[in-house]
Protein backbone atom coordinates (compact mmCIF):
# COMPACT_ATOMS: atom_id res chain seq x y z
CA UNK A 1 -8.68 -26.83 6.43
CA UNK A 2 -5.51 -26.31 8.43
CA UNK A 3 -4.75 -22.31 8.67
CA UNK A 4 -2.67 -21.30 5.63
CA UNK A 5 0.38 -18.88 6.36
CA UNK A 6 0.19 -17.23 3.32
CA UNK A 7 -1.52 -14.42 1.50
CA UNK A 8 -5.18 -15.59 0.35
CA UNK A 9 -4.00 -13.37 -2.56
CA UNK A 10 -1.62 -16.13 -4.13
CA UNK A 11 -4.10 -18.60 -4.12
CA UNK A 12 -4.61 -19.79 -7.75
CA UNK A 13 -1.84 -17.48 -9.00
CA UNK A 14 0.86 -19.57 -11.50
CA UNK A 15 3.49 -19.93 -10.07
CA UNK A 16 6.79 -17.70 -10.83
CA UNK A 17 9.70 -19.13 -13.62
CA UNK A 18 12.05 -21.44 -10.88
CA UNK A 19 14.88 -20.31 -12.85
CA UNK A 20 16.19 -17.15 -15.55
CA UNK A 21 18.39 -18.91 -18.45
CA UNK A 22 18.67 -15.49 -20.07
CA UNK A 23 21.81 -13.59 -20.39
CA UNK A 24 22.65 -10.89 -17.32
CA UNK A 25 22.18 -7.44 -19.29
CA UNK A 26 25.18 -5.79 -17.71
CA UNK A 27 23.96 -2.54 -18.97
CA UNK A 28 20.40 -0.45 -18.61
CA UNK A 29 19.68 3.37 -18.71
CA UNK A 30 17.81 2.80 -15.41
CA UNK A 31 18.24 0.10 -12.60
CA UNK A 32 15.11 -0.28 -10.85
CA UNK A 33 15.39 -1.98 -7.20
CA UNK A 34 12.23 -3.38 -6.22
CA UNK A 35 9.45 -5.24 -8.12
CA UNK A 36 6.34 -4.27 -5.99
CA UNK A 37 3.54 -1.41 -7.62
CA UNK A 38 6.04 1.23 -7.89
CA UNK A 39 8.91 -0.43 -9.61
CA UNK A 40 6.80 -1.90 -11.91
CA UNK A 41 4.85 1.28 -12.77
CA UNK A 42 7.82 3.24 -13.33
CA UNK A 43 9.48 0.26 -15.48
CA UNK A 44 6.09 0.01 -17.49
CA UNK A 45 6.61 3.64 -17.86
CA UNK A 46 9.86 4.02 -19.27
CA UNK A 47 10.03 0.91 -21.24
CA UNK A 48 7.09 3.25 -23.29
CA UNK A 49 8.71 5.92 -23.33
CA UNK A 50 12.03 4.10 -25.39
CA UNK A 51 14.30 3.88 -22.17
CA UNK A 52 16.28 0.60 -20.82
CA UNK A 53 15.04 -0.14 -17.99
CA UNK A 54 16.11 -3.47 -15.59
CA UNK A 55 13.73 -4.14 -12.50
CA UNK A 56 16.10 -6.20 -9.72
CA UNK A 57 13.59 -8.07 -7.52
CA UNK A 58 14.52 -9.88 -4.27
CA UNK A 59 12.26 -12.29 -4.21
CA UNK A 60 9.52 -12.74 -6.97
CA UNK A 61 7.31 -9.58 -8.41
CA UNK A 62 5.22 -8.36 -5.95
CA UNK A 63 5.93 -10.30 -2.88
CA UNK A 64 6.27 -7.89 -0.35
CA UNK A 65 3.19 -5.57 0.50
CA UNK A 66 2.32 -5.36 -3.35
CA UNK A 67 0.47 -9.03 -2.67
CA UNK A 68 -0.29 -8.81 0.98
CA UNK A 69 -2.43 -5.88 1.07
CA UNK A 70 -5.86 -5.46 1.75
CA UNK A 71 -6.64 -4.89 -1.91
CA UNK A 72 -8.35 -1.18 -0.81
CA UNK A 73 -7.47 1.82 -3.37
CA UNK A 74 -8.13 5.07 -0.90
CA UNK A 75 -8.95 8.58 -1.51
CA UNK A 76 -6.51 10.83 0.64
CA UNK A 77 -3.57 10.33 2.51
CA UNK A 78 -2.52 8.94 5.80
CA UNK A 79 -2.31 12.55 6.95
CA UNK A 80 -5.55 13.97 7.48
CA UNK A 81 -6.98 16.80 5.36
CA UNK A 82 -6.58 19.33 8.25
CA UNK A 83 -3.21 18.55 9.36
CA UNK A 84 -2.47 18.84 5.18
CA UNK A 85 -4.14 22.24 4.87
CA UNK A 86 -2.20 23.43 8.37
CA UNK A 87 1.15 22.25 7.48
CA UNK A 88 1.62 23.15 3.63
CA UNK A 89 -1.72 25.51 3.42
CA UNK A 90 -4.62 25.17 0.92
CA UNK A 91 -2.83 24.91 -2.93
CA UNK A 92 0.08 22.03 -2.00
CA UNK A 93 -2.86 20.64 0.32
CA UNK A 94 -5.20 20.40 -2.69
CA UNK A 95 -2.53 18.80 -4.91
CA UNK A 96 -1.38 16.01 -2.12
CA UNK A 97 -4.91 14.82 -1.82
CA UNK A 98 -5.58 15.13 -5.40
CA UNK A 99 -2.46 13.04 -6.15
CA UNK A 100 -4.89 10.28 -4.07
CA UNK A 101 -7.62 10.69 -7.13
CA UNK A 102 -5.34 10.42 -9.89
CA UNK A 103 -4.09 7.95 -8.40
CA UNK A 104 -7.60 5.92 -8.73
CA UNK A 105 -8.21 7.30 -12.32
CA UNK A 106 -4.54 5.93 -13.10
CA UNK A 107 -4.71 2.75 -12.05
CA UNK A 108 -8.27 2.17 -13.33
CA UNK A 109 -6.83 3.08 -16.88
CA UNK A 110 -3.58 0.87 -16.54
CA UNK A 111 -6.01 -2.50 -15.90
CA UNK A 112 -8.37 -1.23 -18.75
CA UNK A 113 -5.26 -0.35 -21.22
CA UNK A 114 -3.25 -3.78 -20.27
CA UNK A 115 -6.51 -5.96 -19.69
CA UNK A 116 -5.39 -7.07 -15.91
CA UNK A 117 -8.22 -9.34 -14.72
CA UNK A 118 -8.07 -8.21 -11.12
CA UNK A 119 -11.40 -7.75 -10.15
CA UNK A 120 -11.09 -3.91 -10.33
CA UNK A 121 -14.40 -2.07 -8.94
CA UNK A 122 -15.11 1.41 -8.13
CA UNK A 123 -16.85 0.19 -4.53
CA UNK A 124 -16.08 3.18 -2.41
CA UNK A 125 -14.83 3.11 1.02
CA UNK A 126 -16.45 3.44 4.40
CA UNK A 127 -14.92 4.84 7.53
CA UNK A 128 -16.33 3.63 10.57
CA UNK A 129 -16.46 5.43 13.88
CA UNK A 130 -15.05 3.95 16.87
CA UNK A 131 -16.66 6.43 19.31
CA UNK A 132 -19.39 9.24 18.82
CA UNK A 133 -16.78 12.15 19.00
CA UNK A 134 -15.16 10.36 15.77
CA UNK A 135 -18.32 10.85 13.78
CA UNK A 136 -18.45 14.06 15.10
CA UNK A 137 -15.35 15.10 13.19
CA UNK A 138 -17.06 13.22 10.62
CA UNK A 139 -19.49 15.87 9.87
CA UNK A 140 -16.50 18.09 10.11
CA UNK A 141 -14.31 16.51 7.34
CA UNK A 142 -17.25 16.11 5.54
CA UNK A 143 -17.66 20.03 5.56
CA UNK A 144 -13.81 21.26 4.94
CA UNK A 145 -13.51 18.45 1.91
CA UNK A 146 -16.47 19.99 0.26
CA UNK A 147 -14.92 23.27 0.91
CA UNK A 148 -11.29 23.01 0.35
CA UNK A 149 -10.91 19.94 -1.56
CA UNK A 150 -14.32 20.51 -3.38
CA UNK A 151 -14.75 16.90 -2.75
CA UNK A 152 -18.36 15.39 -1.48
CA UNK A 153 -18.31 12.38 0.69
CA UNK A 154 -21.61 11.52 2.99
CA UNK A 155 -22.36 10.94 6.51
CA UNK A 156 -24.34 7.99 7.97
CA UNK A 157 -25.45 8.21 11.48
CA UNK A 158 -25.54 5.27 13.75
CA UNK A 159 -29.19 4.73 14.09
CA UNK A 160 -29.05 3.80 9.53
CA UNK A 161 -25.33 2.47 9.19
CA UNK A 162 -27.34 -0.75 8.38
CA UNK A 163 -27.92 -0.40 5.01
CA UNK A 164 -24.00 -0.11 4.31
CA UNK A 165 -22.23 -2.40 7.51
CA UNK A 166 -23.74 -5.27 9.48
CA UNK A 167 -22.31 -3.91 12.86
CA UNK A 168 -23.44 -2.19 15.76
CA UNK A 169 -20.19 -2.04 16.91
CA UNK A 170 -19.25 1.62 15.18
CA UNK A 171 -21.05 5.14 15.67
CA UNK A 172 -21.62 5.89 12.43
CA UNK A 173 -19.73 5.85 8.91
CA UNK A 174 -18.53 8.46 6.21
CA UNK A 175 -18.70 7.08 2.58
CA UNK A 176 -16.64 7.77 -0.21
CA UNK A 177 -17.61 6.58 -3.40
CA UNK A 178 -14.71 7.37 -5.12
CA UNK A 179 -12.33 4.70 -3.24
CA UNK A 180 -11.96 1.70 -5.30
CA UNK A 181 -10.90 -2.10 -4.52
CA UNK A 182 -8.81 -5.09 -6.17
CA UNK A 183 -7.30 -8.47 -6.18
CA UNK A 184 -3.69 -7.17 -5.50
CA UNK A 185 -2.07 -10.35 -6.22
CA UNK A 186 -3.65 -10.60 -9.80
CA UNK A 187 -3.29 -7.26 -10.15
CA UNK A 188 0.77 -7.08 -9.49
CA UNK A 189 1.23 -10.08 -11.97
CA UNK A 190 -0.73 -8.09 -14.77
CA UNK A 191 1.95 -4.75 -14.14
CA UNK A 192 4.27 -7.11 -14.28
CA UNK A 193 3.52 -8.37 -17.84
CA UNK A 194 2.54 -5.31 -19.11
CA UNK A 195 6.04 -3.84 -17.86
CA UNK A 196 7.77 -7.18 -19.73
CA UNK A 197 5.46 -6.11 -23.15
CA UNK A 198 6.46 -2.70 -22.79
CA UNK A 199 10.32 -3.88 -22.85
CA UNK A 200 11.04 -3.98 -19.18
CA UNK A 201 13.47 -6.50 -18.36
CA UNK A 202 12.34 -7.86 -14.73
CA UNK A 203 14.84 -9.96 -13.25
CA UNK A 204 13.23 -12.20 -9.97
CA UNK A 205 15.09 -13.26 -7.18
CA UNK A 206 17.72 -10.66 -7.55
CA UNK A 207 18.88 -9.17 -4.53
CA UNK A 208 20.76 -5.97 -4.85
CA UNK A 209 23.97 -6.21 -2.42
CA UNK A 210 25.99 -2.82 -2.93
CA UNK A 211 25.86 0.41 -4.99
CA UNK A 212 27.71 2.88 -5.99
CA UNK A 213 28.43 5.86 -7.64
CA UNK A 214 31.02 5.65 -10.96
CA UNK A 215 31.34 8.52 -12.79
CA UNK A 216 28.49 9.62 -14.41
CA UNK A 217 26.29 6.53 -13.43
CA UNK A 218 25.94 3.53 -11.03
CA UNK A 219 27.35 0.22 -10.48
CA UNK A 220 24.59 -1.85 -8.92
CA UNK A 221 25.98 -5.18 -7.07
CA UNK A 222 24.00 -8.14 -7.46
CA UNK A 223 23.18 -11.56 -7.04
CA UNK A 224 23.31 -12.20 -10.52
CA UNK A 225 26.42 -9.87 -11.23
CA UNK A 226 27.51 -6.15 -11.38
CA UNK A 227 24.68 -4.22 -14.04
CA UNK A 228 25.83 -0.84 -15.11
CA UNK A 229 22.97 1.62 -15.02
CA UNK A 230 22.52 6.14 -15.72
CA UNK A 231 20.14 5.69 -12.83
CA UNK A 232 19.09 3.90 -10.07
CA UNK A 233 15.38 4.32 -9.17
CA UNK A 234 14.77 2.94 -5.13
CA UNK A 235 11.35 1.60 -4.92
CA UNK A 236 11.88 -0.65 -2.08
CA UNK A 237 9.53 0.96 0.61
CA UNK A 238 8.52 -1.30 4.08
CA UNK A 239 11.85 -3.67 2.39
CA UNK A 240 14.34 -0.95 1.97
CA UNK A 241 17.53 -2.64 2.69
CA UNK A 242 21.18 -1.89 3.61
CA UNK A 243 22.11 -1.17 0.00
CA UNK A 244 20.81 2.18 0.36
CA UNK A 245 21.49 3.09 4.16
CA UNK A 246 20.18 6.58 3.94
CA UNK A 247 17.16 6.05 2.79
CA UNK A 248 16.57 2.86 5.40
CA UNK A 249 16.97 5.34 7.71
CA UNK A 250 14.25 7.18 6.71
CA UNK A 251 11.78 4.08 6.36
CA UNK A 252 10.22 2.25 9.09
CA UNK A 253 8.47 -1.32 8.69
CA UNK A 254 5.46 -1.61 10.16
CA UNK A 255 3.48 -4.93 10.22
CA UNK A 256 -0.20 -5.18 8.90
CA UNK A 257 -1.65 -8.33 9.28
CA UNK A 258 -4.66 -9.71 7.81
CA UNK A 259 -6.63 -13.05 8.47
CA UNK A 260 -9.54 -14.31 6.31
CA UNK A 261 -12.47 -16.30 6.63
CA UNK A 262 -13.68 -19.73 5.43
CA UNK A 263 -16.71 -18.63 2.46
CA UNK A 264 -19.47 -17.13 4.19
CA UNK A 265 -23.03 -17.92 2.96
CA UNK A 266 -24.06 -15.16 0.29
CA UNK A 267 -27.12 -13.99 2.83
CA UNK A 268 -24.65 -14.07 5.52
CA UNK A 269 -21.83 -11.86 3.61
CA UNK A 270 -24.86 -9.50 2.53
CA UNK A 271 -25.84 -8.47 6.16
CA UNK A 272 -22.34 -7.61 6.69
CA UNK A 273 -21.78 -5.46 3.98
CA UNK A 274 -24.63 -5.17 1.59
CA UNK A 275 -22.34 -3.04 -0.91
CA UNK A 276 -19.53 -4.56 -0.64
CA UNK A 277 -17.31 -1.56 -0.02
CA UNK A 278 -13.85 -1.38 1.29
CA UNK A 279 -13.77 -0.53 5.00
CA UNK A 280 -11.35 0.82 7.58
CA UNK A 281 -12.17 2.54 10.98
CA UNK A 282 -11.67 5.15 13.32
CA UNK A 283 -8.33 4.31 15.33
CA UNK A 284 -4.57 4.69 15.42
CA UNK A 285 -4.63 0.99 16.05
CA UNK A 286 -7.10 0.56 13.06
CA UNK A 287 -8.55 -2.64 11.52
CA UNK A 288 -9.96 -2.65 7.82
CA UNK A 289 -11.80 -5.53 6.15
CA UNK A 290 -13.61 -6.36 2.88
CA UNK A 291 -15.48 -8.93 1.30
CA UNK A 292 -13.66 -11.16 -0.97
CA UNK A 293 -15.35 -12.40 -4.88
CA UNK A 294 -15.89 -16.22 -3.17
CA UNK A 295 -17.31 -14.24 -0.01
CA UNK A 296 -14.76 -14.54 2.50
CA UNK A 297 -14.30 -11.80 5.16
CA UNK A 298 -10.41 -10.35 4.73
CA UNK A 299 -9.96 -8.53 8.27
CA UNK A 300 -6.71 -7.21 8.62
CA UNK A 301 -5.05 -4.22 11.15
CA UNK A 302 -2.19 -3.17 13.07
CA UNK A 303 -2.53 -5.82 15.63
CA UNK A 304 1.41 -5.70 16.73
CA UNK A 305 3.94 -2.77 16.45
CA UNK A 306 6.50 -4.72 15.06
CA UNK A 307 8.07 -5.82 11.56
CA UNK A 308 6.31 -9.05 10.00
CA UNK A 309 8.03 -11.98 11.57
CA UNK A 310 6.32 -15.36 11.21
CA UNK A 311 5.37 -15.38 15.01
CA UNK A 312 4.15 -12.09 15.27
CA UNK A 313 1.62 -13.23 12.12
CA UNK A 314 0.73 -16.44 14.47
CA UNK A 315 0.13 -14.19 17.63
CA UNK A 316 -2.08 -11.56 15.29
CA UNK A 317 -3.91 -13.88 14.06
CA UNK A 318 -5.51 -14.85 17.58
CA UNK A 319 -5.80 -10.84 17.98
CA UNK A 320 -7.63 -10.38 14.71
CA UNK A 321 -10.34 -13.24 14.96
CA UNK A 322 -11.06 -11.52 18.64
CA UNK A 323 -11.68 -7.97 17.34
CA UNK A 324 -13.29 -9.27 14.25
CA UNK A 325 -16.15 -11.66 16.26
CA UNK A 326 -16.23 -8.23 18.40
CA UNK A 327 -17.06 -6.39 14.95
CA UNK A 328 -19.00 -8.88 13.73
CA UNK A 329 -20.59 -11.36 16.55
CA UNK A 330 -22.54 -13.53 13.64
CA UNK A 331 -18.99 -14.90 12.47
CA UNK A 332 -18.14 -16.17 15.78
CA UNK A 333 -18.44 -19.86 14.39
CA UNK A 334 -16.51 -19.14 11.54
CA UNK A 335 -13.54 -19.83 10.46
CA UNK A 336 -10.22 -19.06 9.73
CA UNK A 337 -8.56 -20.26 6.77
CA UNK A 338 -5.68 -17.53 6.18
CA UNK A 339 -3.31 -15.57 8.25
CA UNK A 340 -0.53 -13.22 6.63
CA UNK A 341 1.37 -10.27 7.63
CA UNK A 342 3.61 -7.54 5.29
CA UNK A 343 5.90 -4.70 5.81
CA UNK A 344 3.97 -1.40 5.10
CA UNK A 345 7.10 1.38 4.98
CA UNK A 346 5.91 4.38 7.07
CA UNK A 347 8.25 7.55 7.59
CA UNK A 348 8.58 10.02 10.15
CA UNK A 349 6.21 12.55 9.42
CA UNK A 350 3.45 10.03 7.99
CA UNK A 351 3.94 11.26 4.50
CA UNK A 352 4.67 9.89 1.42
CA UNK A 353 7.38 11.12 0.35
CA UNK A 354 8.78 11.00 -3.52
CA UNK A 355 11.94 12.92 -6.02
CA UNK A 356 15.65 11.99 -5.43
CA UNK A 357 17.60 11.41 -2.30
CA UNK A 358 21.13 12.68 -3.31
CA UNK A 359 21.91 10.95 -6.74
CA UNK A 360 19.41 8.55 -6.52
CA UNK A 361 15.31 8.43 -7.19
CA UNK A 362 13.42 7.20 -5.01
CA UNK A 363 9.28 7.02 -4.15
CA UNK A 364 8.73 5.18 -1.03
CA UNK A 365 6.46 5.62 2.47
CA UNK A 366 2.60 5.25 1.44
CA UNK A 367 1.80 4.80 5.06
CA UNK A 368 -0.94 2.20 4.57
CA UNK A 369 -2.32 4.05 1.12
CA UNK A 370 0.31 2.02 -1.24
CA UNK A 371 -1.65 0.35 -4.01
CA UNK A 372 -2.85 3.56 -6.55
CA UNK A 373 -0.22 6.06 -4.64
CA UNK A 374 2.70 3.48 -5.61
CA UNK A 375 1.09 2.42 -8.84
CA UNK A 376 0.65 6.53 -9.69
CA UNK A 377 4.07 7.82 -8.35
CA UNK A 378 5.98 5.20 -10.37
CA UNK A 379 4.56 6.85 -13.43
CA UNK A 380 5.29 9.98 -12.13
CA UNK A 381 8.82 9.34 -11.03
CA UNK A 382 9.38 7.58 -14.51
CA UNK A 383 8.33 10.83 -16.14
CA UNK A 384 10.84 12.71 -14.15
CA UNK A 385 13.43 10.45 -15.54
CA UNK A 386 11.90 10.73 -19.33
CA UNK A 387 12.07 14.76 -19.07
CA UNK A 388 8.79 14.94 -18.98
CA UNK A 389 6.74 17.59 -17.07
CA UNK A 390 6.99 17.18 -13.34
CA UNK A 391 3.45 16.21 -11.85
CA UNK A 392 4.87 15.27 -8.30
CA UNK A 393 3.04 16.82 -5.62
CA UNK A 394 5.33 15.56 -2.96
CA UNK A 395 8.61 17.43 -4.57
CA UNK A 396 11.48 18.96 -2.72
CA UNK A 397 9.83 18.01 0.83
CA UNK A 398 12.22 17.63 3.22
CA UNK A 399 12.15 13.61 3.65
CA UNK A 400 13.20 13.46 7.67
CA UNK A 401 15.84 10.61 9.25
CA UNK A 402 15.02 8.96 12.33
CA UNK A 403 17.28 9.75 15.02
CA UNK A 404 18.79 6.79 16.40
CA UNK A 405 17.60 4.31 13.71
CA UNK A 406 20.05 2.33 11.01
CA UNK A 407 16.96 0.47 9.94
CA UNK A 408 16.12 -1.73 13.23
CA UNK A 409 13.33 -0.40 14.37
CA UNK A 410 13.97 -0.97 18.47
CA UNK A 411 11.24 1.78 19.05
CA UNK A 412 8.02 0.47 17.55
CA UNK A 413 6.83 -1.23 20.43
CA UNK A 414 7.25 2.36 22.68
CA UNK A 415 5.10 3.49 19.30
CA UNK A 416 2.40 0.89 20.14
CA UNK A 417 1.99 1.72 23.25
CA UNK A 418 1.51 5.32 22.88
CA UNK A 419 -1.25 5.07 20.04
CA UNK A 420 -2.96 2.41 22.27
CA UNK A 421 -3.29 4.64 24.93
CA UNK A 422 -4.24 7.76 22.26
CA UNK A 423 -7.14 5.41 21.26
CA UNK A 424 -7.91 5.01 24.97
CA UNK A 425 -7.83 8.84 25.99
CA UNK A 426 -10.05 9.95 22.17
């Protein structure tokens, strides 16, 4: 079939209301901008816990990186454990890359609790080497996360990665089991009804155009009209727009791009990965694939420095089937059937960072790690709001602008080319 532009991920999905007859609220305790995993969450949240809540989506729930992802559900962060335990030492350390379990356990018991059929599956991830001295610090992480962390992951040298990836083209793996994996466009749809049967109101195709402080709450500018809310929570991340300049400035979006395969014979799809775990490698320039439920190979990565354009998801997709036939020389007759690209928000110092920005809330930046760390920190962020106890690991870090940047991101391809030649020189 001709190569579809769009997200595998919407494929078979019903399609969104084409119009909302309801009456504009005017009025909510909290205005929610942003109807991806965290908005959701936190709306699902406080809709429980008795609050008014209004979710304000753009486009339709989910369509940004909340349906373009790769579907994986990571342990840790995009920060490393070292650079974790050198920068904030061994307790905050321990609670940022706990946040990343509880972040599994939590969205686990949200598609149990609402009954989200979204494939859900505790598969474990593999990392894959590019070069021996990565499996060397393999060994390494292996050590300090039993250690610090008291975490236990495995090593798998080169010479009997076969049992768990179909490739000679790594040096050797380290498997998590904890990791899990999803169908992220089946599973935003399912937040998205269990926020409306909590008491959510989520308003599609919405675009938030101004806001402002009055008094002792917000007047949020839309599309639709002018909705009064006590707060405003920003959960906008790689889409963060001009309605809330400071935090665009502190939010870069990145492209990830991801292609996928015509179905792949069952024998062939168990060479490749006989466990069917969710995989990502070694690089700056990473790629990370997966196995799909009808068998298709999803094999995504950084393959351009730049925001998600149409063209730049055309030009990636050439770069993607190269590297994956390089990964994976048995597919070289296979083909293509989907090629899609989304914004993932990354920040400054590579952290996700969550709390309140001035007067307004705000959990954005997941680096690559969005679909339990959004899910989880909407909760948590929610809870904040409710006066609940404050479970946020990421509070009161400082959350660093970008010199220079008012939310075009002119130096990404100077980016590129330095973690290109990074790969190069490890």
């Amino acid at each position: 079939m001709p190569l579809r532009e769009t997200p595998y991920w919407w494929e078979g999905l019903p399609p969104s209301a084409a119009a909302d007859e309801r009456p504009w609220p005017g009025r909510t305790d909290v205005a929610v901008i942003g109807g991806g995993y965290t908005g959701l969450s936190a709306a699902r949240t406080l809709a429980r816990g008795g609050t008014s809540v209004v979710v304000l989506e753009r486009e339709t729930v989910g369509w940004g990186a909340s349906s373009r992802n790769g579907g994986q559900v990571l342990t840790g962060q995009k920060v490393g454990i070292d650079d974790l335990l050198h920068r904030f030492g061994a307790e905050r350390a321990r609670a940022i890359f706990g946040a990343s379990l509880a972040a599994i356990d939590f969205v686990e018991r949200v598609v149990a609790g609402e009954g989200i059929d979204c494939g859900f599956s505790r598969a474990g991830h593999l990392e894959a080497a590019c070069k021996p001295a990565h499996f060397d610090g393999f060994r390494k992480t292996q050590e300090l996360l039993a250690r610090a962390f008291g975490h236990e992951v495995d090593v798998i040298p080169r010479a009997e990665q076969e049992s768990e990836l179909g490739s000679s083209f790594y040096h050797g793996l380290l498997l998590d089991p904890k990791s899990a994996g999803l169908h992220p466009g089946r599973y935003v749809r399912g937040l998205a009804a269990a926020a409306a049967r909590a008491g959510a109101d989520v308003r599609e195709r919405t675009a938030v155009e101004a806001l402002r402080r009055d008094g002792n709450g917000f007047i949020v500018g839309t599309s639709r009209g002018r909705l009064r809310a006590q707060e405003v929570l920003v959960a906008t991340n790689g889409y963060t727009g001009a309605a809330t300049p400071a935090l665009r400035r502190r939010i870069v979006p990145v492209g990830s791009y991801i292609v996928a395969t015509a179905p792949i014979p069952q024998g062939v799809a168990e060479t490749l990965l006989p466990r069917r775990r969710m995989v990502f490698d070694s690089k700056n320039f990473l790629y990370y694939f997966r196995l799909s439920d009808d068998n298709r190979l999803l094999f995504g990565g950084r393959a351009q420095f730049t925001p998600s354009t149409a063209s730049s998801t055309r030009t990636s997709a050439e770069i993607l089937r190269r590297a994956m036939v390089e990964v994976f020389p048995a597919l070289r007759d296979v083909a293509l059937d989907y090629a899609w690209s989304g914004n993932v928000g990354f920040t400054r110092d590579f952290l996700l960072h969550a709390g309140q920005l001035g007067d307004l809330r705000f959990s954005m930046g997941c680096c690559g790690h969005g679909v339990g760390m959004s899910t989880y920190l909407g909760d948590v962020i929610a809870d904040l709001i409710l006066g609940r106890p404050d479970r946020n690991p990421f509070r009161a870090l400082p959350f660093p602008a970008i010199p220079l940047y008012t939310g075009r991101p002119w130096f990404l391809p100077l980016a590129g080319a330095w973690y290109k030649l990074l790969d190069w020189l490890q």
